[in-house]
C-alpha atoms as a PDB file:
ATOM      1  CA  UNK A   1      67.333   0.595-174.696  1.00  0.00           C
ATOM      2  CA  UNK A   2      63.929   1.491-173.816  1.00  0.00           C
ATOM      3  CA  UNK A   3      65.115   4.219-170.800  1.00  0.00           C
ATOM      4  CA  UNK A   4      67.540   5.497-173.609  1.00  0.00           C
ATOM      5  CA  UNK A   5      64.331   6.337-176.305  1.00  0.00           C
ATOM      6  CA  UNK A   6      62.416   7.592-173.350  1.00  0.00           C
ATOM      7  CA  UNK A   7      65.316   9.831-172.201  1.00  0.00           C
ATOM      8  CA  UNK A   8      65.924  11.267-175.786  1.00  0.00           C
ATOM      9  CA  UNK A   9      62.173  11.421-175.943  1.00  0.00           C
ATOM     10  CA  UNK A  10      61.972  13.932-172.797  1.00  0.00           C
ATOM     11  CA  UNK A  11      65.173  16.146-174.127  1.00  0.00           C
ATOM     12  CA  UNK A  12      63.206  16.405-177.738  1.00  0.00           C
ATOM     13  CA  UNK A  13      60.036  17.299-175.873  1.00  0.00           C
ATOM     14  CA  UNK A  14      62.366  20.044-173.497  1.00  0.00           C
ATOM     15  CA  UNK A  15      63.973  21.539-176.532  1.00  0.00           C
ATOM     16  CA  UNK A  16      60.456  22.044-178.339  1.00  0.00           C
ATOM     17  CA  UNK A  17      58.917  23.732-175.290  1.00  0.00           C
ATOM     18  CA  UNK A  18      62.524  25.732-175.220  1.00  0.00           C
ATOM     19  CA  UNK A  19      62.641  27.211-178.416  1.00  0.00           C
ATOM     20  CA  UNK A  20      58.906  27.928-178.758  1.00  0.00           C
ATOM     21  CA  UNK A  21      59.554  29.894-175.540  1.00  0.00           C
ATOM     22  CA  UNK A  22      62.028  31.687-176.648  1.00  0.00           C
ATOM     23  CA  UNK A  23      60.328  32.505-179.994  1.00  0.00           C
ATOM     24  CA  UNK A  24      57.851  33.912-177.823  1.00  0.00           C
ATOM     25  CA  UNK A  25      59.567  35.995-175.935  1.00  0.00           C
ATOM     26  CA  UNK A  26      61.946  37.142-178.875  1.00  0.00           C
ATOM     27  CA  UNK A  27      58.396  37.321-180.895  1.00  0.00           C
ATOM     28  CA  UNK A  28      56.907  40.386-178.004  1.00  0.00           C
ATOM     29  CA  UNK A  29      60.150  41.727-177.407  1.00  0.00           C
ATOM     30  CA  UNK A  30      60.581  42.221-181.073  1.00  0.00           C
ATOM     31  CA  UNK A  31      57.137  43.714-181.154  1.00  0.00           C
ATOM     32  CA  UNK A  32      57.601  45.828-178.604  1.00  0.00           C
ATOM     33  CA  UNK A  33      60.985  47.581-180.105  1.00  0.00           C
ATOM     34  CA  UNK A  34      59.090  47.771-183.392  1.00  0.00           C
ATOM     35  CA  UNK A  35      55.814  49.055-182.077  1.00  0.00           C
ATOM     36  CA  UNK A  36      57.706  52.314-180.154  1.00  0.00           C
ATOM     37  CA  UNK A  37      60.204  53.007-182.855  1.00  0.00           C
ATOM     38  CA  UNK A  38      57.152  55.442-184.236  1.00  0.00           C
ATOM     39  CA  UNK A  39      57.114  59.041-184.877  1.00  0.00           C
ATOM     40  CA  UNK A  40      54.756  60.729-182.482  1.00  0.00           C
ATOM     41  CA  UNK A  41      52.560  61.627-185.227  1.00  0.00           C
ATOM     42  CA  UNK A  42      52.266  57.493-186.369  1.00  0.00           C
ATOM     43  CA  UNK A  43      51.928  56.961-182.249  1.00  0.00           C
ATOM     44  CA  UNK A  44      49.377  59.029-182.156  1.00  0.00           C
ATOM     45  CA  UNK A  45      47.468  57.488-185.566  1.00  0.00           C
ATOM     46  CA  UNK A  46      48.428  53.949-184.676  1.00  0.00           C
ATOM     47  CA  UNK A  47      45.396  51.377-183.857  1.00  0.00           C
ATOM     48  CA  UNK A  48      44.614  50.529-180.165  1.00  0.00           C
ATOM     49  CA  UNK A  49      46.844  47.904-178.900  1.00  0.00           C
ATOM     50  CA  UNK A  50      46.508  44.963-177.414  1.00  0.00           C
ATOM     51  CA  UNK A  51      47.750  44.981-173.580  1.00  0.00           C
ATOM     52  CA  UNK A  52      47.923  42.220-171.625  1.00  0.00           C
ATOM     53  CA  UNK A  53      48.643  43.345-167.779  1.00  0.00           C
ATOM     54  CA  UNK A  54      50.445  41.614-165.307  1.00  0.00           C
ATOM     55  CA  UNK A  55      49.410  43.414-162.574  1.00  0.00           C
ATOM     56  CA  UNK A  56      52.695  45.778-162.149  1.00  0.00           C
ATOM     57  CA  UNK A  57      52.804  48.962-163.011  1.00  0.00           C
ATOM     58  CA  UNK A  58      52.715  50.044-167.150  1.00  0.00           C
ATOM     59  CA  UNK A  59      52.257  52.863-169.405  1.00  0.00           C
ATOM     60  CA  UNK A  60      50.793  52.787-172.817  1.00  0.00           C
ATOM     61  CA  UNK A  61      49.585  55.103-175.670  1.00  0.00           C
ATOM     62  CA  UNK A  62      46.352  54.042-177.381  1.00  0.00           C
ATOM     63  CA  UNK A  63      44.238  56.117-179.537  1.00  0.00           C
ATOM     64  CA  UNK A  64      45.963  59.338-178.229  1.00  0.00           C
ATOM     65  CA  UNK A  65      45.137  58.361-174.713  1.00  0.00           C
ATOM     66  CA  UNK A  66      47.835  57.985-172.456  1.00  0.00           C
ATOM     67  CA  UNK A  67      47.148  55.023-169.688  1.00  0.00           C
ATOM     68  CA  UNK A  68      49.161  54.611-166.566  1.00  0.00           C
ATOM     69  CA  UNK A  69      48.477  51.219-164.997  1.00  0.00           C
ATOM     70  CA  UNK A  70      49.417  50.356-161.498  1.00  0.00           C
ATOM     71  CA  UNK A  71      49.894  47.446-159.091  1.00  0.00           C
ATOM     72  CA  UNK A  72      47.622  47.146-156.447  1.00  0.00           C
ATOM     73  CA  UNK A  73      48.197  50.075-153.861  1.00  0.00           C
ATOM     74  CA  UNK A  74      50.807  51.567-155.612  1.00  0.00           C
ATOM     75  CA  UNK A  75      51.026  54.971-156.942  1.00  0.00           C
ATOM     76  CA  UNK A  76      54.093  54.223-158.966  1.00  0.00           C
ATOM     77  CA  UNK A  77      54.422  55.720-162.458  1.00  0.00           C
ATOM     78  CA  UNK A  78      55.800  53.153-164.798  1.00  0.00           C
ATOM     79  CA  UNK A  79      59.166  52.797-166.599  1.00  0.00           C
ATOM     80  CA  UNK A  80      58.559  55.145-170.054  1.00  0.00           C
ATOM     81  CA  UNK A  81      56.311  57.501-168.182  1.00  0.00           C
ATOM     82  CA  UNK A  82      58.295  60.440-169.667  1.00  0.00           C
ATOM     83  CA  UNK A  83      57.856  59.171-173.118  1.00  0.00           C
ATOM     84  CA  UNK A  84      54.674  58.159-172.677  1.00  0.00           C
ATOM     85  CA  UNK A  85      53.848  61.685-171.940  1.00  0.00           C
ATOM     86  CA  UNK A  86      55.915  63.392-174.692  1.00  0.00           C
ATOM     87  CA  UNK A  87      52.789  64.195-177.413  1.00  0.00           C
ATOM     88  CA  UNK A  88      50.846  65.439-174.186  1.00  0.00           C
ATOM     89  CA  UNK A  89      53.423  68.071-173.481  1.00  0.00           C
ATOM     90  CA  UNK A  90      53.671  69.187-177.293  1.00  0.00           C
ATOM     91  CA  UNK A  91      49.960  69.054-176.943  1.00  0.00           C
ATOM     92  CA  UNK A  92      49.638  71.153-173.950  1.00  0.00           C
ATOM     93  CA  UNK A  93      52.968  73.833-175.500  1.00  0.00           C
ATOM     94  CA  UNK A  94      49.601  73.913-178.958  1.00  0.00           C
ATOM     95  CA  UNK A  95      47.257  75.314-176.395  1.00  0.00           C
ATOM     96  CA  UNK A  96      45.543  72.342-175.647  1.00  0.00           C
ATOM     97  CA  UNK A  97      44.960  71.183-171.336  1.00  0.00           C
ATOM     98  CA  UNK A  98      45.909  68.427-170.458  1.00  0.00           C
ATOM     99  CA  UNK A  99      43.173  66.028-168.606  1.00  0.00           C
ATOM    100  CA  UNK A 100      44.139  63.448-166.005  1.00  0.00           C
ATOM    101  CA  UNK A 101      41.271  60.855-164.424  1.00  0.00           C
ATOM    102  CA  UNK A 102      41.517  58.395-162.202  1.00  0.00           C
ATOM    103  CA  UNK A 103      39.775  55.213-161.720  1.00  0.00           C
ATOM    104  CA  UNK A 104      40.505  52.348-159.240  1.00  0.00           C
ATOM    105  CA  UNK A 105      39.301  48.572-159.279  1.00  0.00           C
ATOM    106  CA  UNK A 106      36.046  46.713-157.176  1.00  0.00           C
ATOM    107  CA  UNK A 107      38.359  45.148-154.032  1.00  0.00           C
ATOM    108  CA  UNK A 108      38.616  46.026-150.785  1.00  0.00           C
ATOM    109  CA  UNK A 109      37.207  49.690-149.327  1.00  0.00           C
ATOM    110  CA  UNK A 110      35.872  52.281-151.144  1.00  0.00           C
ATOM    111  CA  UNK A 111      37.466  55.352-149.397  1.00  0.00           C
ATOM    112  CA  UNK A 112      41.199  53.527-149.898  1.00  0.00           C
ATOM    113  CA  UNK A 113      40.334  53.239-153.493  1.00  0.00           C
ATOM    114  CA  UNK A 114      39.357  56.963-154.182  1.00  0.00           C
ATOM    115  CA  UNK A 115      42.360  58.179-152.365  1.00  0.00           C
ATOM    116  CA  UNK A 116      44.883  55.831-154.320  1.00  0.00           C
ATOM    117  CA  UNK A 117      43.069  56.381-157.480  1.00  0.00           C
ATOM    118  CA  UNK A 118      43.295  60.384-156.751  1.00  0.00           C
ATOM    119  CA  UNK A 119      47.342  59.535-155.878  1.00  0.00           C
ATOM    120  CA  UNK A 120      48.196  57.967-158.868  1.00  0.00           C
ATOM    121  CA  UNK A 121      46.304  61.369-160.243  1.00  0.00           C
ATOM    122  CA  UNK A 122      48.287  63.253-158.621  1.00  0.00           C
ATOM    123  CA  UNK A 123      51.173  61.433-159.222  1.00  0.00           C
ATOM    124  CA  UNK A 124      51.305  61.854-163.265  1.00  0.00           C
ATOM    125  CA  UNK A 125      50.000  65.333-162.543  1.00  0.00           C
ATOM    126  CA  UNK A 126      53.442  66.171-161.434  1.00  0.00           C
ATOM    127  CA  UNK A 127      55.530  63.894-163.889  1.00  0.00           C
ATOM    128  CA  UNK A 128      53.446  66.464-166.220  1.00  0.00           C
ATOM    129  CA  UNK A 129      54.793  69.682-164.110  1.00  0.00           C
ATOM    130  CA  UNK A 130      58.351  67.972-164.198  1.00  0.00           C
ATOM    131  CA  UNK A 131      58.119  68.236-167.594  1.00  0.00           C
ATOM    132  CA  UNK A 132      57.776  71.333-168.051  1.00  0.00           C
ATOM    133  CA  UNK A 133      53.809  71.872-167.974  1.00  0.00           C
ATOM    134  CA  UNK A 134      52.682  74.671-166.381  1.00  0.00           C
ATOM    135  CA  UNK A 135      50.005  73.642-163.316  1.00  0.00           C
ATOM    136  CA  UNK A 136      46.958  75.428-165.044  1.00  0.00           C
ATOM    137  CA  UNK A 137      47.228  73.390-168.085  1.00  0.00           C
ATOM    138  CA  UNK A 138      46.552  70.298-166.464  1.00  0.00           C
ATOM    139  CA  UNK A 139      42.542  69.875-165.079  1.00  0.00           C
ATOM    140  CA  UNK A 140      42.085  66.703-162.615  1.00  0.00           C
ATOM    141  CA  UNK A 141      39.126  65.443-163.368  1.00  0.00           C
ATOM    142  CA  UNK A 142      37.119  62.885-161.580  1.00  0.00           C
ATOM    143  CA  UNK A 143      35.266  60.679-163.560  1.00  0.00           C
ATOM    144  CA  UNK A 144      31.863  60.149-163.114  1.00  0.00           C
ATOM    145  CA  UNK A 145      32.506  56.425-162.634  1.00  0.00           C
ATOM    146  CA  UNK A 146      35.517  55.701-160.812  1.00  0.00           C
ATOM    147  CA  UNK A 147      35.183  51.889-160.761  1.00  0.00           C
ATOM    148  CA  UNK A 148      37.485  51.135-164.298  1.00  0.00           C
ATOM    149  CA  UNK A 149      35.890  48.709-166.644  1.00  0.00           C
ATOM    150  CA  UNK A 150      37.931  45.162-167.460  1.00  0.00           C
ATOM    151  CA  UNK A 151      39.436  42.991-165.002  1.00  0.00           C
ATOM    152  CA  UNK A 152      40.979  44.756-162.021  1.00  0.00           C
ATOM    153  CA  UNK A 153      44.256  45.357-163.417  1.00  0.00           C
ATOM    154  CA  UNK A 154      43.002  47.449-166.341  1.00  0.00           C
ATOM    155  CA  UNK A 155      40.460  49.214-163.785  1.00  0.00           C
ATOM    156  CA  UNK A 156      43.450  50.500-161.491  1.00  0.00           C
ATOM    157  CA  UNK A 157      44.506  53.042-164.140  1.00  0.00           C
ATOM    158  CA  UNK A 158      44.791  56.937-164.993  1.00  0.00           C
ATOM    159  CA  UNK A 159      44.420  57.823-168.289  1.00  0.00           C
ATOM    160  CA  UNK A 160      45.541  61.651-169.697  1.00  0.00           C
ATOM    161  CA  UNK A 161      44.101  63.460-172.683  1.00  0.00           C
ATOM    162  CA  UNK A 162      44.297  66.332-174.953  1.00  0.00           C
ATOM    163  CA  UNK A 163      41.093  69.097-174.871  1.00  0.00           C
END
């Protein structure tokens, strides 16, 4: 009898975990649906948003600023780039230049970092010419510190703006 309570015990306790799991997951997904379903002019007037990174690579759209984050060593644009980009190119089609920096995290060797950092640059630079921006409306511009703030996921980012 005792095994029996402990057993039903354990499946209770597996469920619990199970379903707050799952409203978890349905909770960001959800989120995540509702937070893009925007127009570009509520995108671009929505509050900063909360990202937590995982270390892969991801785009997001806060304030108006447009941040590509990448894996370590990888120059990868994320899933949604082109989206992503979308109020750039209108941006850029007003007259406005589109401005890409680079910045790269603390580990391992200086000169590897610049030259990924000025990759991944280069690498929305021409998601931003596949799109239909001319060359001399986007300026590469090197920060003047290329070490990114927060942990070293959020440092190994570019971010794109409108001037």
């Amino acid at each position: 009898m005792y095994q029996e309570d402990e057993d039903n015990s354990q499946r209770i306790g597996l469920w619990a975990v199970g379903a707050v799991t799952a409203a978890v997951v349905i909770g960001v997904l959800g989120f995540s649906v509702w937070g893009n379903s925007g127009s570009a002019a509520e995108t671009a007037q929505a509050p900063a948003q909360q990202v937590v990174l995982t270390g892969g690579d991801q785009v997001v759209v806060e304030n108006g600023v447009v941040k590509f984050y990448f894996a370590t060593g990888s120059s990868n644009l994320a899933e949604g780039a082109n989206e992503a980009l979308a109020d750039v190119v209108a941006g850029v089609a007003d007259g406005k230049k589109a401005v890409i920096s680079g910045f790269h995290d603390s580990t391992g060797n200086a000169e590897i970092n610049a030259e990924v950092s000025k990759n991944r640059a280069l690498a929305v630079r021409d998601a931003l010419i596949a799109l239909g921006v001319a060359e001399d409306s986007i300026e590469l511009r090197k920060p003047e510190v290329t070490e990114g703030s927060g942990d070293n996921a959020e440092a190994r980012r570019v971010e794109v703006v409108l001037e």
